[in-house]
N, C-alpha and C. Protein backbone atom coordinates (compact mmCIF):
# COMPACT_ATOMS: atom_id res chain seq x y z
N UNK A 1 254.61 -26.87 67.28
CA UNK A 1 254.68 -26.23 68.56
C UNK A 1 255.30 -24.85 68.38
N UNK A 2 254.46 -23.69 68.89
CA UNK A 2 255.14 -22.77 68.91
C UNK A 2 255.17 -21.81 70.48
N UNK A 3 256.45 -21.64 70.79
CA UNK A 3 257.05 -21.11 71.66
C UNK A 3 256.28 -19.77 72.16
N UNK A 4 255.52 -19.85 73.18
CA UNK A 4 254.70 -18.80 73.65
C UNK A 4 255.43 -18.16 74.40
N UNK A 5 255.99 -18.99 75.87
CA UNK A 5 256.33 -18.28 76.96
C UNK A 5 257.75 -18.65 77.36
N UNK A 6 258.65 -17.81 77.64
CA UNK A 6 259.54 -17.51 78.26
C UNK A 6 259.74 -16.72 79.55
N UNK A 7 258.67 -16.80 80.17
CA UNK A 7 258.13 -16.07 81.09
C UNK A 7 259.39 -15.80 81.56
N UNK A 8 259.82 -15.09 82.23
CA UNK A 8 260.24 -14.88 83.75
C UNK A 8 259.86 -14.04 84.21
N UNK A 9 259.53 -13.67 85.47
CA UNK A 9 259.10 -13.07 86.19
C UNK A 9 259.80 -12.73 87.18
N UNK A 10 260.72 -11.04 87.12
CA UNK A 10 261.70 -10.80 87.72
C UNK A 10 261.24 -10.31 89.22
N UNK A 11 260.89 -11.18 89.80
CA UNK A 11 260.58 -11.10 91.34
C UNK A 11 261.75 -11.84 92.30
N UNK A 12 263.15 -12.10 91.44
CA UNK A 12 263.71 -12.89 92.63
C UNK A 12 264.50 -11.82 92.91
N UNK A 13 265.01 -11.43 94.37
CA UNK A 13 265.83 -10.29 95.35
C UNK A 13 266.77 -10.78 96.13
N UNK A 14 267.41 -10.32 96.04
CA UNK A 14 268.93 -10.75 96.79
C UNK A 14 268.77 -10.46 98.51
N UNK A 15 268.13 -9.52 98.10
CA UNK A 15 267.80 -8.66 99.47
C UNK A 15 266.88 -9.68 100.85
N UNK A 16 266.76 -10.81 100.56
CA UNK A 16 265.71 -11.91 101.06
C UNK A 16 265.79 -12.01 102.65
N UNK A 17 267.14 -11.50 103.51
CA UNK A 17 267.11 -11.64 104.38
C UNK A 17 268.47 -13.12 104.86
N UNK A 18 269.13 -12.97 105.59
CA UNK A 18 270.45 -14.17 105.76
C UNK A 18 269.67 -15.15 106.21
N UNK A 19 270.27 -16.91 105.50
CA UNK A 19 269.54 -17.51 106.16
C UNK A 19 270.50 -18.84 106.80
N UNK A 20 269.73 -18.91 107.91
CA UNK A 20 270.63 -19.63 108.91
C UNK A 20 271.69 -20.65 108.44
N UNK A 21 272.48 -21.02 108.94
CA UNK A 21 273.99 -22.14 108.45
C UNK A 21 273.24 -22.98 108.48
N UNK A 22 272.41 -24.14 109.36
CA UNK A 22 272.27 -25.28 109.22
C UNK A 22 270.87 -25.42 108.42
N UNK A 23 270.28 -24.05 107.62
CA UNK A 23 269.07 -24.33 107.14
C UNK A 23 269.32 -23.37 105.38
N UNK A 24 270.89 -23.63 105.46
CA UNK A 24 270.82 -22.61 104.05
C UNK A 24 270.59 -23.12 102.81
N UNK A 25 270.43 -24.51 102.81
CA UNK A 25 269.77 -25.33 101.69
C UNK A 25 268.25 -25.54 101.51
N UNK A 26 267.71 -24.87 102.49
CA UNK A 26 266.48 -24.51 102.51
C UNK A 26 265.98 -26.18 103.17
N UNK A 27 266.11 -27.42 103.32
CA UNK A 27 266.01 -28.97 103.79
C UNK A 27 264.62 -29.33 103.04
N UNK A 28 263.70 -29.14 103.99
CA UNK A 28 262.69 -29.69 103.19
C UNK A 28 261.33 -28.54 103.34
N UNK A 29 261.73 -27.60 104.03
CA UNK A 29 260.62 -26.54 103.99
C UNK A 29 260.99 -25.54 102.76
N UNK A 30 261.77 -25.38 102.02
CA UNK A 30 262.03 -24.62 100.68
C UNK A 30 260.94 -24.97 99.63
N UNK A 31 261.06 -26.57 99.33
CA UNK A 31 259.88 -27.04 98.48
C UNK A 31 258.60 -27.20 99.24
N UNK A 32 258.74 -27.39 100.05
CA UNK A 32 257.19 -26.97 100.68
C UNK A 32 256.81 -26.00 100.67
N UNK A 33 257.49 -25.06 100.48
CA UNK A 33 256.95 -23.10 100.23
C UNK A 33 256.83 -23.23 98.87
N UNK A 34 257.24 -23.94 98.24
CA UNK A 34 257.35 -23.46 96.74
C UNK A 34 255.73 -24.00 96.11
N UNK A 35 255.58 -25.51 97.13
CA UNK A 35 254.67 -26.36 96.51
C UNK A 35 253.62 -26.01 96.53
N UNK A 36 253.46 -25.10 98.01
CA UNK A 36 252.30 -24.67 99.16
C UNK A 36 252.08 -23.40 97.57
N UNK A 37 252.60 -22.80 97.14
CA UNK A 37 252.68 -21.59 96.28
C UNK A 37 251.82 -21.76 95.14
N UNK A 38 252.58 -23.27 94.57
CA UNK A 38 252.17 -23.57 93.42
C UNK A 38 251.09 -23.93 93.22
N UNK A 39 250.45 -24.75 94.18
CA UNK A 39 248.72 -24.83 94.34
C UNK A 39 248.14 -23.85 94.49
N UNK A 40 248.32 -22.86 94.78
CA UNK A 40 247.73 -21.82 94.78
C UNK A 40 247.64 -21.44 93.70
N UNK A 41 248.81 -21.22 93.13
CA UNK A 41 248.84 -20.57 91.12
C UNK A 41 247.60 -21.70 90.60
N UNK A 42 247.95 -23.12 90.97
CA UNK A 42 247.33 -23.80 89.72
C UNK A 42 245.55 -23.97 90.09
N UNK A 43 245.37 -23.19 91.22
CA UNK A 43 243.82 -23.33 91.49
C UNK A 43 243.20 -21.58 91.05
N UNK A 44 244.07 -20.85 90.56
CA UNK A 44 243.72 -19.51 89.80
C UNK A 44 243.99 -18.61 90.66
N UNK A 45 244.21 -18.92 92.04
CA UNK A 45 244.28 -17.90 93.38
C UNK A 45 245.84 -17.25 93.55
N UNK A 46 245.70 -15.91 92.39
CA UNK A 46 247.33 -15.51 92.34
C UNK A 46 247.08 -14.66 93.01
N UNK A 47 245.97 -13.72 93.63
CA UNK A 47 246.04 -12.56 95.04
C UNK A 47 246.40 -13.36 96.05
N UNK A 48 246.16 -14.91 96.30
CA UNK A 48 246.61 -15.87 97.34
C UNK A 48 247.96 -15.92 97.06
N UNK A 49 248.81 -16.67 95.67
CA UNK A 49 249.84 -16.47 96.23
C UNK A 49 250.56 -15.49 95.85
N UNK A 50 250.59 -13.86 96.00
CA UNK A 50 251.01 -13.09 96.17
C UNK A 50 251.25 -12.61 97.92
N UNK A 51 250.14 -12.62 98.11
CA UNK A 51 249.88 -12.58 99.87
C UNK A 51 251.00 -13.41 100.44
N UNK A 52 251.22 -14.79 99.64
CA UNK A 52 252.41 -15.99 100.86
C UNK A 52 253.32 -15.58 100.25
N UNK A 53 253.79 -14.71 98.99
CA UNK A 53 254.75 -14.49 98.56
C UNK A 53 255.66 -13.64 99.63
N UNK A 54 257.28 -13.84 99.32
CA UNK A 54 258.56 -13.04 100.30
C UNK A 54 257.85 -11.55 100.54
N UNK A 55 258.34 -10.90 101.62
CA UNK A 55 257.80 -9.52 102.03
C UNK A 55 258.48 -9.02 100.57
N UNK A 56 259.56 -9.09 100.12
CA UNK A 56 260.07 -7.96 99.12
C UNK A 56 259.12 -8.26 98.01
N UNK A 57 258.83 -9.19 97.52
CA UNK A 57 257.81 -9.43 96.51
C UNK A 57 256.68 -8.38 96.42
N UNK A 58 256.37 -8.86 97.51
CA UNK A 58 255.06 -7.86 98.10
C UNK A 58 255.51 -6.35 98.52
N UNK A 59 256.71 -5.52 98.54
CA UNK A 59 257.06 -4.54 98.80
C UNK A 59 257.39 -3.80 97.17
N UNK A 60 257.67 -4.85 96.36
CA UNK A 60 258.23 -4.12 95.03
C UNK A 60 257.23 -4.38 93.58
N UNK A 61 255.75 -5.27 93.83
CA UNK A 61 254.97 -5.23 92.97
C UNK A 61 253.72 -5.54 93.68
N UNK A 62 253.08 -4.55 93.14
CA UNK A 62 251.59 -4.60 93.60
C UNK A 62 250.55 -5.84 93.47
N UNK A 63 249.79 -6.09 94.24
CA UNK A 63 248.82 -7.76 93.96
C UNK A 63 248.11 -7.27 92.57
N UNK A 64 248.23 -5.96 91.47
CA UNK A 64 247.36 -6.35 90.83
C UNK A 64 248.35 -6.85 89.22
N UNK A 65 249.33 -6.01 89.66
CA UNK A 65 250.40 -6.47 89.05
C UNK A 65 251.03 -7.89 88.76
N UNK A 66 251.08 -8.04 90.03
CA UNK A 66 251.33 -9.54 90.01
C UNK A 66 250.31 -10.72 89.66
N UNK A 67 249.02 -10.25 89.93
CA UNK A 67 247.79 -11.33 89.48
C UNK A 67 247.94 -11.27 87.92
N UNK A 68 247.80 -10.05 87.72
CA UNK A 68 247.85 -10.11 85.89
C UNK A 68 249.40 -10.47 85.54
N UNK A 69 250.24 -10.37 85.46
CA UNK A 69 251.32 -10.88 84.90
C UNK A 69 251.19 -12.46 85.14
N UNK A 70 250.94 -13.10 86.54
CA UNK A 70 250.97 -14.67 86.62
C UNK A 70 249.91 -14.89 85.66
N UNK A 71 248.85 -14.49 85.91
CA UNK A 71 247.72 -14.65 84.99
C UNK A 71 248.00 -15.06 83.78
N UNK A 72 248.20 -13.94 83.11
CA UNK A 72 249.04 -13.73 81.55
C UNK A 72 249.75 -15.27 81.14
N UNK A 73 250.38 -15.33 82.38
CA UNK A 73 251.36 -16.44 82.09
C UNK A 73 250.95 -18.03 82.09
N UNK A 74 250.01 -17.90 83.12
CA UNK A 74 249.46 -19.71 83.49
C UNK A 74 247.96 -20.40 82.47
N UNK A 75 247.17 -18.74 82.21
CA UNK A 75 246.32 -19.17 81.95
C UNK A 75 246.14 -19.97 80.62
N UNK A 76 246.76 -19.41 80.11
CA UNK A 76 246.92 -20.06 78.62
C UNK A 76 247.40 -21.11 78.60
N UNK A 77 248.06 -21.72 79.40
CA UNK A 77 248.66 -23.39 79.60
C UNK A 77 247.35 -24.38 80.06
N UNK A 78 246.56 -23.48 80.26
CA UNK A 78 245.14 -24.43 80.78
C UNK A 78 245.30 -25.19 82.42
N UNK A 79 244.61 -26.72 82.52
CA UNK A 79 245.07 -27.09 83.87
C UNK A 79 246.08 -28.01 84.08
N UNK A 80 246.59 -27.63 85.55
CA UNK A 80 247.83 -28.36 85.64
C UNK A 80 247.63 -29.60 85.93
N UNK A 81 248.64 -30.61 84.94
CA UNK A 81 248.36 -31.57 85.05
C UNK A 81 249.06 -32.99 86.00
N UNK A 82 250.11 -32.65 85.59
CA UNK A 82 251.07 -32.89 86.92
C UNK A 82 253.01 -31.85 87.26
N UNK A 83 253.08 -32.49 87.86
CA UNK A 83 254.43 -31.29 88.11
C UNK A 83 255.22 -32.33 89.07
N UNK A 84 256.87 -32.63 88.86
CA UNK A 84 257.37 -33.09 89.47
C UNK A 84 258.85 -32.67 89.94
N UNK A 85 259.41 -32.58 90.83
CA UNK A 85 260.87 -31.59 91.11
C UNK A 85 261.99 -32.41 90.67
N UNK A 86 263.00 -31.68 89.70
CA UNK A 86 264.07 -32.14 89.39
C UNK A 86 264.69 -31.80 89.92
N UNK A 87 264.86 -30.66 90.67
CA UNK A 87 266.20 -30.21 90.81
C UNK A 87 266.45 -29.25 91.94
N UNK A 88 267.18 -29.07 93.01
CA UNK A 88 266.90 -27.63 94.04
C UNK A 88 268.23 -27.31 94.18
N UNK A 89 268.41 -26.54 93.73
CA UNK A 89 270.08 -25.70 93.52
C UNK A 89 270.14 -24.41 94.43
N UNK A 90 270.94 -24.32 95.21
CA UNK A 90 271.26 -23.17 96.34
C UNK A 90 271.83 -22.29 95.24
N UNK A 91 271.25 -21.47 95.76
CA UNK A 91 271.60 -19.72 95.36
C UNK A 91 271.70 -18.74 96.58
N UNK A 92 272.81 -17.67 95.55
CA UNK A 92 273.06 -16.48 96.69
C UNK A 92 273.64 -16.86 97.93
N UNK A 93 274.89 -17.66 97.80
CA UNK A 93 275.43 -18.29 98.75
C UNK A 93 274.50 -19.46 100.03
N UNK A 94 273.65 -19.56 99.58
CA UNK A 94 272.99 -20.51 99.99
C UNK A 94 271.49 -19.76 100.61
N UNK A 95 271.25 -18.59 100.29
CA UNK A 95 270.00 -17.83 101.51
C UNK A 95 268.71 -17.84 100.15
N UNK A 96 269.36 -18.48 99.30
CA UNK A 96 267.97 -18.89 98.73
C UNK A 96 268.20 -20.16 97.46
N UNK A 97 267.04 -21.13 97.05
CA UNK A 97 267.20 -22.17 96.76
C UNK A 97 266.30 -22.28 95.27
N UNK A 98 267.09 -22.86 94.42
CA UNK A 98 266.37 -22.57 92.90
C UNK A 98 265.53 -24.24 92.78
N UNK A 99 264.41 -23.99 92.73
CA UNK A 99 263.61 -25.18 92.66
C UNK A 99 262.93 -25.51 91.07
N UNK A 100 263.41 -26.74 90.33
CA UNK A 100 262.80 -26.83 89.19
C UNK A 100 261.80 -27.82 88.72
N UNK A 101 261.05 -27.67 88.21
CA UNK A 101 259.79 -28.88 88.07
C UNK A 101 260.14 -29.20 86.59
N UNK A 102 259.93 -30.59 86.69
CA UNK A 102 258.96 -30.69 85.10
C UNK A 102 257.72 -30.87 85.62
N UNK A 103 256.93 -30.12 84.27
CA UNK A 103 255.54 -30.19 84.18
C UNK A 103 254.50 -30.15 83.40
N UNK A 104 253.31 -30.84 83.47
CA UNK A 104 252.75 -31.19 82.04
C UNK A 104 251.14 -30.41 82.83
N UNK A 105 250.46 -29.29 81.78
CA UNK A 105 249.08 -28.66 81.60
C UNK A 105 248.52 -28.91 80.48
N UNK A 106 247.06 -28.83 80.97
CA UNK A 106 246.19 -29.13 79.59
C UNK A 106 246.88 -28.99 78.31
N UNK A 107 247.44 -27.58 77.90
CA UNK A 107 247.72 -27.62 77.02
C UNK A 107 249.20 -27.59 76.90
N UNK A 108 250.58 -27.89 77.44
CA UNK A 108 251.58 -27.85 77.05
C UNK A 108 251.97 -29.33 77.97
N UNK A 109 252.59 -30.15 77.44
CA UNK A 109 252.77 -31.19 77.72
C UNK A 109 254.50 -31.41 78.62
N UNK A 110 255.30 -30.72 77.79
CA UNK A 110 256.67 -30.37 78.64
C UNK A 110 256.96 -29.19 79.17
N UNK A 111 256.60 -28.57 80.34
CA UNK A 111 257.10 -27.79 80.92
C UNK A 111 257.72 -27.68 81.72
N UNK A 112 258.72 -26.44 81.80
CA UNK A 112 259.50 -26.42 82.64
C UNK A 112 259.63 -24.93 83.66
N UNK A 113 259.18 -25.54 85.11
CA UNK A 113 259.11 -24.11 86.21
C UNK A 113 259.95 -24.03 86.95
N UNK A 114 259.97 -22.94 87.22
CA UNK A 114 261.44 -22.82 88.27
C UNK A 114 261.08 -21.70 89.37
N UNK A 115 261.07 -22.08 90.51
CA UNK A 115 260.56 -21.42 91.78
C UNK A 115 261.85 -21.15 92.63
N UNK A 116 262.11 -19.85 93.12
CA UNK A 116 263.08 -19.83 93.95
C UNK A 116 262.32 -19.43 94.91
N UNK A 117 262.96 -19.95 95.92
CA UNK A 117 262.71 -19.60 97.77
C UNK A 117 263.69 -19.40 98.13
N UNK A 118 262.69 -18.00 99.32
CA UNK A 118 264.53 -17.74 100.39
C UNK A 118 264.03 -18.35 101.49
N UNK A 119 264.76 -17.68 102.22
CA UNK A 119 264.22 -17.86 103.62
C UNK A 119 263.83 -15.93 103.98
N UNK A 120 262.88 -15.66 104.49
CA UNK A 120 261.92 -14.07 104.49
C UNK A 120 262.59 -13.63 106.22
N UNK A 121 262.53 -12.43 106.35
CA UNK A 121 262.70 -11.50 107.29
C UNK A 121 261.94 -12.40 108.76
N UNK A 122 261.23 -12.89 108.60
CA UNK A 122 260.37 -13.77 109.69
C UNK A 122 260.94 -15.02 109.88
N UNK A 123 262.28 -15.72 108.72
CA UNK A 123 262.36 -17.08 109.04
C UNK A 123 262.23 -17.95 107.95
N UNK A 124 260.73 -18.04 107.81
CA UNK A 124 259.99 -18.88 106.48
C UNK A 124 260.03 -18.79 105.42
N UNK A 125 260.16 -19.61 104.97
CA UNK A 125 260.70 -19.78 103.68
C UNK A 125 259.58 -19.52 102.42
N UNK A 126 259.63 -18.93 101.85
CA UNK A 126 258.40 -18.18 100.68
C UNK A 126 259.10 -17.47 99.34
N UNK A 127 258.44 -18.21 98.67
CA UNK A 127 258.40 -17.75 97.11
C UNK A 127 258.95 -16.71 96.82
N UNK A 128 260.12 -16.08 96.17
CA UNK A 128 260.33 -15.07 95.84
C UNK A 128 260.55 -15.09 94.23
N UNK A 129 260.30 -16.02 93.03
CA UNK A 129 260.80 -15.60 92.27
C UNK A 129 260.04 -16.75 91.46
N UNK A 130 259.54 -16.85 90.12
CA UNK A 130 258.87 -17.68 89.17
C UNK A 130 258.95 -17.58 87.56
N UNK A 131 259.74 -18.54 87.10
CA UNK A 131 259.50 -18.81 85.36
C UNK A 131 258.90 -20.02 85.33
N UNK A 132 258.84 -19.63 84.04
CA UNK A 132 258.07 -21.30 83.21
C UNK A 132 258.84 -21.19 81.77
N UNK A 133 259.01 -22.07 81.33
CA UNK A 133 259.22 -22.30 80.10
C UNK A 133 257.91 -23.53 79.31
N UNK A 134 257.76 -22.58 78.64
CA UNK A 134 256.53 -23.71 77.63
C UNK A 134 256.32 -24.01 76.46
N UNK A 135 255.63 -24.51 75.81
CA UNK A 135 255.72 -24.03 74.22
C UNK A 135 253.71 -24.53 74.37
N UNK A 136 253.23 -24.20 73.23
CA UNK A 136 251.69 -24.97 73.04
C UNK A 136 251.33 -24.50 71.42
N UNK A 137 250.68 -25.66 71.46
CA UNK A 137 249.99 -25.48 70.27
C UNK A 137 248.84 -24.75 70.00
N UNK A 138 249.06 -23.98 68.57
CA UNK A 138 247.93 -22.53 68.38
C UNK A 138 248.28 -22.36 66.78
């Protein structure tokens, strides 16, 4: 196995917007933004989730930018095969929430993603930030 990706993808912002006291753990709409996201990545549609991505996302990298860098990053793992959440850790005093998967693609069998959500200028909670850790064989 050799160690391809260390992706990160410095899209997470502090700047996300305050998010309410009784919703700063993000409850159960955090991973639903993250999940709603991630189907999108794993069906190839990264101008899709760039579009649901946080306004700052979309204010500080361009959709073509961002298609090719996710690109870069997913395609070579092949298809996703399953993905399951370990872990959702509050960040930034709680106005955004670090979400981690294990996850297994065609071609890398242990991976590991990590999705942060805030809560966005509107409320809703949306993607602001994405690594993977992988390794595959080549």
């Amino acid at each position: 196995m050799k160690p391809i990706l260390s992706a990160i993808l410095a899209l997470s912002f502090l700047g996300c917007g305050a998010a309410a006291a009784q919703d700063a753990r993000g409850g159960a709409a955090a991973p639903a933004a993250a999940e709603k996201w991630l189907k999108l990545v794993d069906a190839g549609d990264y101008a899709g989730a760039w579009n649901t991505s946080s306004a700052d996302v979309r204010a500080n990298h361009s959709k073509f930018f961002w298609t090719t860098l996710i690109g870069g990053v997913r395609l070579p793992l092949g298809e996703a095969r399953s993905r399951s959440l370990k872990s959702a850790v509050p960040k930034a005093e709680g106005s955004r929430v670090a979400l981690e998967y294990a996850s297994r693609f065609e071609k890398d069998k242990q991976a590991r993603e990590t999705v942060t959500a805030a809560r966005d200028k509107d409320g809703a909670w949306r993607v602001t930030g994405y690594s993977i850790d992988a390794t595959t064989d080549r």
